[in-house]
Protein backbone atom coordinates (compact mmCIF):
# COMPACT_ATOMS: atom_id res chain seq x y z
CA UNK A 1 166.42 120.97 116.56
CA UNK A 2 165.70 117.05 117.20
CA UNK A 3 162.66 115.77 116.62
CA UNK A 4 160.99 112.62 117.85
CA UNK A 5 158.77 110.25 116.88
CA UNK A 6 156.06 111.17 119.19
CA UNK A 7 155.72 114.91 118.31
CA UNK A 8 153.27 114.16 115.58
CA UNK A 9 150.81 117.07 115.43
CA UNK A 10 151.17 117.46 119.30
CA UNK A 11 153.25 120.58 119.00
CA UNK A 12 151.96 124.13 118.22
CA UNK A 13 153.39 125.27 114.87
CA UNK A 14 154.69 128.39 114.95
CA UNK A 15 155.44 130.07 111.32
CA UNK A 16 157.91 132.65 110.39
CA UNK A 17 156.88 133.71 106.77
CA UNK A 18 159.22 136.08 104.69
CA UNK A 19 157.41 139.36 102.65
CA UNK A 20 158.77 141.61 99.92
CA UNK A 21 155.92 142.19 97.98
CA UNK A 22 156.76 140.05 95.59
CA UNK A 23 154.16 137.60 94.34
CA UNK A 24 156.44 134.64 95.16
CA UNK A 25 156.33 135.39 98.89
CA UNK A 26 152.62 135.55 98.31
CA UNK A 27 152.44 132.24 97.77
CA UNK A 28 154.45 131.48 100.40
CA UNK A 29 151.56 133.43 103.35
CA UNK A 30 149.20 131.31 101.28
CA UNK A 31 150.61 128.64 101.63
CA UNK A 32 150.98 128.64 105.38
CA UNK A 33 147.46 130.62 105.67
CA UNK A 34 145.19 128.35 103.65
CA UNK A 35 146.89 124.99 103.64
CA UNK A 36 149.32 124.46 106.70
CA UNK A 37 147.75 126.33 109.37
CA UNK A 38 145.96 125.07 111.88
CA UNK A 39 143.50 126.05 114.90
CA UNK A 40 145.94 127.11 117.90
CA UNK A 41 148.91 127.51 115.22
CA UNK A 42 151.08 131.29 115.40
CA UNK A 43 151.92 133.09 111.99
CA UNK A 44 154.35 135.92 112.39
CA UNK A 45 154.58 137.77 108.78
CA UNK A 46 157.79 139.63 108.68
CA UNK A 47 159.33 142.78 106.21
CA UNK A 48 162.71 143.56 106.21
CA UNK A 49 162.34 147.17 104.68
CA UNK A 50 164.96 148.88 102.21
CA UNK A 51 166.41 152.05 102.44
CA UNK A 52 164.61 153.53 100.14
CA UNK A 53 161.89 156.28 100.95
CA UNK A 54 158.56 154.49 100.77
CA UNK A 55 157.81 157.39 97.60
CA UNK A 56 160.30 155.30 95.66
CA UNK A 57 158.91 152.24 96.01
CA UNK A 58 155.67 150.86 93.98
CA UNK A 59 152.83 151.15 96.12
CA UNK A 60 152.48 147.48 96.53
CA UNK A 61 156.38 146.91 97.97
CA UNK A 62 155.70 150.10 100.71
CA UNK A 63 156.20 148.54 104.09
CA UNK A 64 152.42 150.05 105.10
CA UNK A 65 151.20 148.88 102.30
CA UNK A 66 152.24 145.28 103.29
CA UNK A 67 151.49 145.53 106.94
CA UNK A 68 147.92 146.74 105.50
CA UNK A 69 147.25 144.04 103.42
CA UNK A 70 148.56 141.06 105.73
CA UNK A 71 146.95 142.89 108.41
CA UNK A 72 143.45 142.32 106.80
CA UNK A 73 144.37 138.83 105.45
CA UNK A 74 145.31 137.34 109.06
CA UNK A 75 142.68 139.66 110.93
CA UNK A 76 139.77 137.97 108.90
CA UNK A 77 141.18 133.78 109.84
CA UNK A 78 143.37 134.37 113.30
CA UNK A 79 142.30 136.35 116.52
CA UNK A 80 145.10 138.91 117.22
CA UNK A 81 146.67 137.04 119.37
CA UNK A 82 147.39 134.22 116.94
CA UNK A 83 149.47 136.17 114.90
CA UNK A 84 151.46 139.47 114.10
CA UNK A 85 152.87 141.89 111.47
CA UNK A 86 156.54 143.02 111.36
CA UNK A 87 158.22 145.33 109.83
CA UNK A 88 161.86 146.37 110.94
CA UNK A 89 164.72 148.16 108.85
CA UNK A 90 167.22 146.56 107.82
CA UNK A 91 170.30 146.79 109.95
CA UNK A 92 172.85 146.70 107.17
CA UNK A 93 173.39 146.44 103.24
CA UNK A 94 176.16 144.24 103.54
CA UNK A 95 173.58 141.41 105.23
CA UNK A 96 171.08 139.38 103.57
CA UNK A 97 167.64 140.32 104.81
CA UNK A 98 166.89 136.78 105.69
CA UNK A 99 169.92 137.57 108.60
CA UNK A 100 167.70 139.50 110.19
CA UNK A 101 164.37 137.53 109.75
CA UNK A 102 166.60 134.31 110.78
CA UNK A 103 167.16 136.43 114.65
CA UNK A 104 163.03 137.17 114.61
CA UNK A 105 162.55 133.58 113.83
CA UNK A 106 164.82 132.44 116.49
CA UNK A 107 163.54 134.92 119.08
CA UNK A 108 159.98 134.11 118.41
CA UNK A 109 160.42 130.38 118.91
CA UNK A 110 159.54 129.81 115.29
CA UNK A 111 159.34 125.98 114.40
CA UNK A 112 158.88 126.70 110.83
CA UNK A 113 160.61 129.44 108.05
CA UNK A 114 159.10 130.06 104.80
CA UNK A 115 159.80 131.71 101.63
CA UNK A 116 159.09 132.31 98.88
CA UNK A 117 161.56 131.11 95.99
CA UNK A 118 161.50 134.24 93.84
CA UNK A 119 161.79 138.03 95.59
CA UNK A 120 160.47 141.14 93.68
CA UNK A 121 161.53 142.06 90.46
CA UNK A 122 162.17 146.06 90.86
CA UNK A 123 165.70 145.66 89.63
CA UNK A 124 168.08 143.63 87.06
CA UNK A 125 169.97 142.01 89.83
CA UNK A 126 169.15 138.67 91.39
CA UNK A 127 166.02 139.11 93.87
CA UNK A 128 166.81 139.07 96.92
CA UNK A 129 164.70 136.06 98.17
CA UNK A 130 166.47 133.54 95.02
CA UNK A 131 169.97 134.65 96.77
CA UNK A 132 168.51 133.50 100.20
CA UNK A 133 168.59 130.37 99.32
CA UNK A 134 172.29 130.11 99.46
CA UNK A 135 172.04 131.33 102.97
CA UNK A 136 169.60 129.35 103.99
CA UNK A 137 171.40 126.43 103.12
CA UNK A 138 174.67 127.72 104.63
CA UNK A 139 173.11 129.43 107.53
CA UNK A 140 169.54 129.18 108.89
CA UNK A 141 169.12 126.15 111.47
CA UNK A 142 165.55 126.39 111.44
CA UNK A 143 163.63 123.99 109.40
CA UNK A 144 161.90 125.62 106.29
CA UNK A 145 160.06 125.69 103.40
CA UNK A 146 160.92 127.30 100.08
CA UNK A 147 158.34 127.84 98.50
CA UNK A 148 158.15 127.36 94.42
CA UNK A 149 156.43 130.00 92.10
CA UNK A 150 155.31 126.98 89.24
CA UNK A 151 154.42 124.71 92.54
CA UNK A 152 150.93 125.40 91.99
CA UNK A 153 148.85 122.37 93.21
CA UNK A 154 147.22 120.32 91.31
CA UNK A 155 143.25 119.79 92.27
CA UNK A 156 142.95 116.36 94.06
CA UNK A 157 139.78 114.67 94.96
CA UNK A 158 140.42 114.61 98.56
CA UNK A 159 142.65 118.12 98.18
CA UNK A 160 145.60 117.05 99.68
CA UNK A 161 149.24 117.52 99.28
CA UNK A 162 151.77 114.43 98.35
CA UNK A 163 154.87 114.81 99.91
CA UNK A 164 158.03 113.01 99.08
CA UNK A 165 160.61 112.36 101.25
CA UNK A 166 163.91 111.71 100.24
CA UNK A 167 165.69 109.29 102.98
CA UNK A 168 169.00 108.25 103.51
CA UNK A 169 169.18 105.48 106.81
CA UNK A 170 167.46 105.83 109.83
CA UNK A 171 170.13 108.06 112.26
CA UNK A 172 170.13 110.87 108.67
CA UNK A 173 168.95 114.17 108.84
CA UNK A 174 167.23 113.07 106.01
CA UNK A 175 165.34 110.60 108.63
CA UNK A 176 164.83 113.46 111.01
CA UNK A 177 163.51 115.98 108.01
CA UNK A 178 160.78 113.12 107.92
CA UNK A 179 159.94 113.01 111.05
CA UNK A 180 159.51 116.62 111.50
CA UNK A 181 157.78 117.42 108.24
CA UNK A 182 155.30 114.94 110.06
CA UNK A 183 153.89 117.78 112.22
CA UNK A 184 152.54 119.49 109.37
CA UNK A 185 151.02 116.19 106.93
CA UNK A 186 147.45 116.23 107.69
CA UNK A 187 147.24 112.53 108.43
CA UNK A 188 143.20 112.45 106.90
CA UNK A 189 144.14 113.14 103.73
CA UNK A 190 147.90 113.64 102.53
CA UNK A 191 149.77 111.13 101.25
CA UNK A 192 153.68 109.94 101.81
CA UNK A 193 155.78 108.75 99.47
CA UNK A 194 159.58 107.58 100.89
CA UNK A 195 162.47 107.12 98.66
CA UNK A 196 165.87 105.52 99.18
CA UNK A 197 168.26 106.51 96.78
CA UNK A 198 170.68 103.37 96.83
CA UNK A 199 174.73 104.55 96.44
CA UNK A 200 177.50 102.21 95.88
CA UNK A 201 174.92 99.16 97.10
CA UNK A 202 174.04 100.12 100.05
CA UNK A 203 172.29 97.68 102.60
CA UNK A 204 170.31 100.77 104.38
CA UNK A 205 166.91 100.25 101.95
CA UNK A 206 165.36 97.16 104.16
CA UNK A 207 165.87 99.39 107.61
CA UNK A 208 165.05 102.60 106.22
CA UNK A 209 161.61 100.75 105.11
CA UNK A 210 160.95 98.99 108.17
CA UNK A 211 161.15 102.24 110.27
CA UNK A 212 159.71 104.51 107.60
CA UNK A 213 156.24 102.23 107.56
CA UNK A 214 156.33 101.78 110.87
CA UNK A 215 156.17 105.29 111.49
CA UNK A 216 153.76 105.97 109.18
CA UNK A 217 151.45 103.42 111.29
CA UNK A 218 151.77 105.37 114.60
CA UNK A 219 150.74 108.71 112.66
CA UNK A 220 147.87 106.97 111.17
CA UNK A 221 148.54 107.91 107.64
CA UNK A 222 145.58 107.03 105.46
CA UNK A 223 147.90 106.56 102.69
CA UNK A 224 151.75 105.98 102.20
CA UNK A 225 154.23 104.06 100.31
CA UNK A 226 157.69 103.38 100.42
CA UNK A 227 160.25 102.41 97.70
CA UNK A 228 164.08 102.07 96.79
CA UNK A 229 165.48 103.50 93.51
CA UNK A 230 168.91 102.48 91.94
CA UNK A 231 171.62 105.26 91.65
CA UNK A 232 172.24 104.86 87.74
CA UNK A 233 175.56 105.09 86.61
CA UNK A 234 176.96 108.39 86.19
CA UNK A 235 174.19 110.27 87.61
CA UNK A 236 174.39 112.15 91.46
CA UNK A 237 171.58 111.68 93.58
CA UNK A 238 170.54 115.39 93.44
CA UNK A 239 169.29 114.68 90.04
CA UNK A 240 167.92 111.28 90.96
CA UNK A 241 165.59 113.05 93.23
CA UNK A 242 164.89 116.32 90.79
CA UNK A 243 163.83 113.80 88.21
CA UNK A 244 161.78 111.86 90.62
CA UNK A 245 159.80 115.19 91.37
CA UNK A 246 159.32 116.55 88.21
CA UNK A 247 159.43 113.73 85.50
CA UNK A 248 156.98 111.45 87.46
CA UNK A 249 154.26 110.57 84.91
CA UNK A 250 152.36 108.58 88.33
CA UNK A 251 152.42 111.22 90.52
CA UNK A 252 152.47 114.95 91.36
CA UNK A 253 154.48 116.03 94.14
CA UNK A 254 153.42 119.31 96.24
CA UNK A 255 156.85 119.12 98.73
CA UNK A 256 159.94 117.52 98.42
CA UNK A 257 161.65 116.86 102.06
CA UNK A 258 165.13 117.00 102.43
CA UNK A 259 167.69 117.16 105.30
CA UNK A 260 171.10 118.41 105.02
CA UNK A 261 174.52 119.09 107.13
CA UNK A 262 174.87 122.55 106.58
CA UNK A 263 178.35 122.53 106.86
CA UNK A 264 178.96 119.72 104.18
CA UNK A 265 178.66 120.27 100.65
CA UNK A 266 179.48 118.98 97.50
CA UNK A 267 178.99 115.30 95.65
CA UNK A 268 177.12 113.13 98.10
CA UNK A 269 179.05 110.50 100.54
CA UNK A 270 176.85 108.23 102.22
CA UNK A 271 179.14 108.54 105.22
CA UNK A 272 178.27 112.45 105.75
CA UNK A 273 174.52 111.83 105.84
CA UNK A 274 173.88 114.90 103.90
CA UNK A 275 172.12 115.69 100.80
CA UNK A 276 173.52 118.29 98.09
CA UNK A 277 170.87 119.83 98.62
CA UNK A 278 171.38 123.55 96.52
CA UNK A 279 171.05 122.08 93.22
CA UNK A 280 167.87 119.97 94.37
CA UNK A 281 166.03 123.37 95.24
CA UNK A 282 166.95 125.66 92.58
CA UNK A 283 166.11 122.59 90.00
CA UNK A 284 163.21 120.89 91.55
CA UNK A 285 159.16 121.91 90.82
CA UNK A 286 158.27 121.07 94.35
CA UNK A 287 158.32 122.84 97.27
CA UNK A 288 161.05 122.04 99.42
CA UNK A 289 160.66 121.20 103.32
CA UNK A 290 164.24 121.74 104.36
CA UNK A 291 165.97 120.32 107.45
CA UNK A 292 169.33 121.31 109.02
């Protein structure tokens, strides 16, 4: 998916959002409900059920039970035809459930996945939303949001988010992850922090800058700021950023933006353009807003 430059809020978001039940992908609907969402915006909630008999499931994880209650939450903010409910089987146990919400996504012209982190805990194994994110990152080509269960945002004056975006040079997916996480920065009140991680002294910072604040002009950011951080010795940039987000004494961070090739992996090399970005999501406090 490219995005440009002038897309900036011009676009109608439409949001795939990933339920199980579980109180992580609660905060994920939140999120999109009462923070991202916007007047002309489309939410599609969507429940990949198990193939267990509803009787063996808690009452809160039965698939009417969570058509129900999102039913009631969207009803009371969207008009029906601003959003929708659904619930499908799952086609196979050998598939991760995000397969089959990836195809919904896709087929409803989704500009936007989100999860939640963390899936439900009704068994000892690995949820099954924590083991999405090594699909996502290997498979889904739509940009998304995973969405952190200790995220929770800190009260602002203004209440908005700070987002941080982590950029490499100006033709990155990193560069376009910025761009598109654009159409969903309230402009009035968020602010935009950019960050060059410099690698093997790299001449990109100056550029990156120029473009980044220029950018930042033509969306009419009230507030934004851009800086370069040294690589230090022996350390990959997956924990330079991680330690940006969560040891920052100045600042909080609500999302951390990343872009990523998904198929390149491994220790960063400025020449692939792409971001480790698996360890940077399972370690990070912020939410991510991932780009493929």
């Amino acid at each position: 998916m490219n995005a440009t430059t002038t897309s900036f809020n011009s676009m109608t978001n439409i949001y795939c959002v990933a339920v199980d039940g579980s109180e992580s992908s609660e905060h994920a609907f939140n999120l999109v409900l009462n923070e991202l969402y916007k007047k002309g915006d489309r939410i599609y909630v969507v429940h990949i059920t198990t193939n267990k008999k509803s009787t063996e499931l808690p009452y809160d994880y039965q698939p009417e039970t969570i058509r129900s209650k999102y039913d009631t939450k969207l009803s009371g903010h969207l008009i029906r035809s601003q959003y929708d409910v659904i619930l499908t089987e799952r086609h196979s146990n050998n598939d991760h459930a995000l397969v089959q919400v990836n195809e919904i996504a896709i087929a409803k012209k989704c500009t936007l996945l989100v999860i939640g982190f963390h899936g439900h805990k009704l068994s000892n194994t690995r949820s099954e939303l924590t083991k999405g994110i090594s699909y996502i990152i290997n498979n889904i080509k739509l940009p998304s949001i995973v969405v952190k269960e200790n995220s929770s945002r800190k009260k602002k004056e203004n209440n908005g988010f700070t987002w941080m975006s982590a950029i490499e040079d100006n033709s990155s997916k990193s560069f376009k992850a910025f761009q598109y996480s654009l159409n969903y920065v309230d402009s009035s009140k968020d602010r935009v922090v950019g960050v060059h991680v410099k690698v093997h002294d790299d001449e990109w910072a100056s550029d990156v800058k120029n473009s980044f604040d220029s950018i930042c002009d033509n969306k009419q950011l009230s507030n934004f700021v851009f800086c370069a951080v040294e690589k230090p010795k022996g350390k990959n940039v997956e924990n330079v950023l991680t330690d940006l987000v969560n040891f920052n004494e100045k600042e909080s961070f609500d999302f951390l933006i990343l872009g990523h090739n998904s198929n390149k992996s491994g220790n960063f090399n400025p020449k692939s353009k792409a971001f480790p970005v698996g360890e940077v999501i399972k370690n990070s406090q912020a939410n991510i807003f991932f780009f493929c």
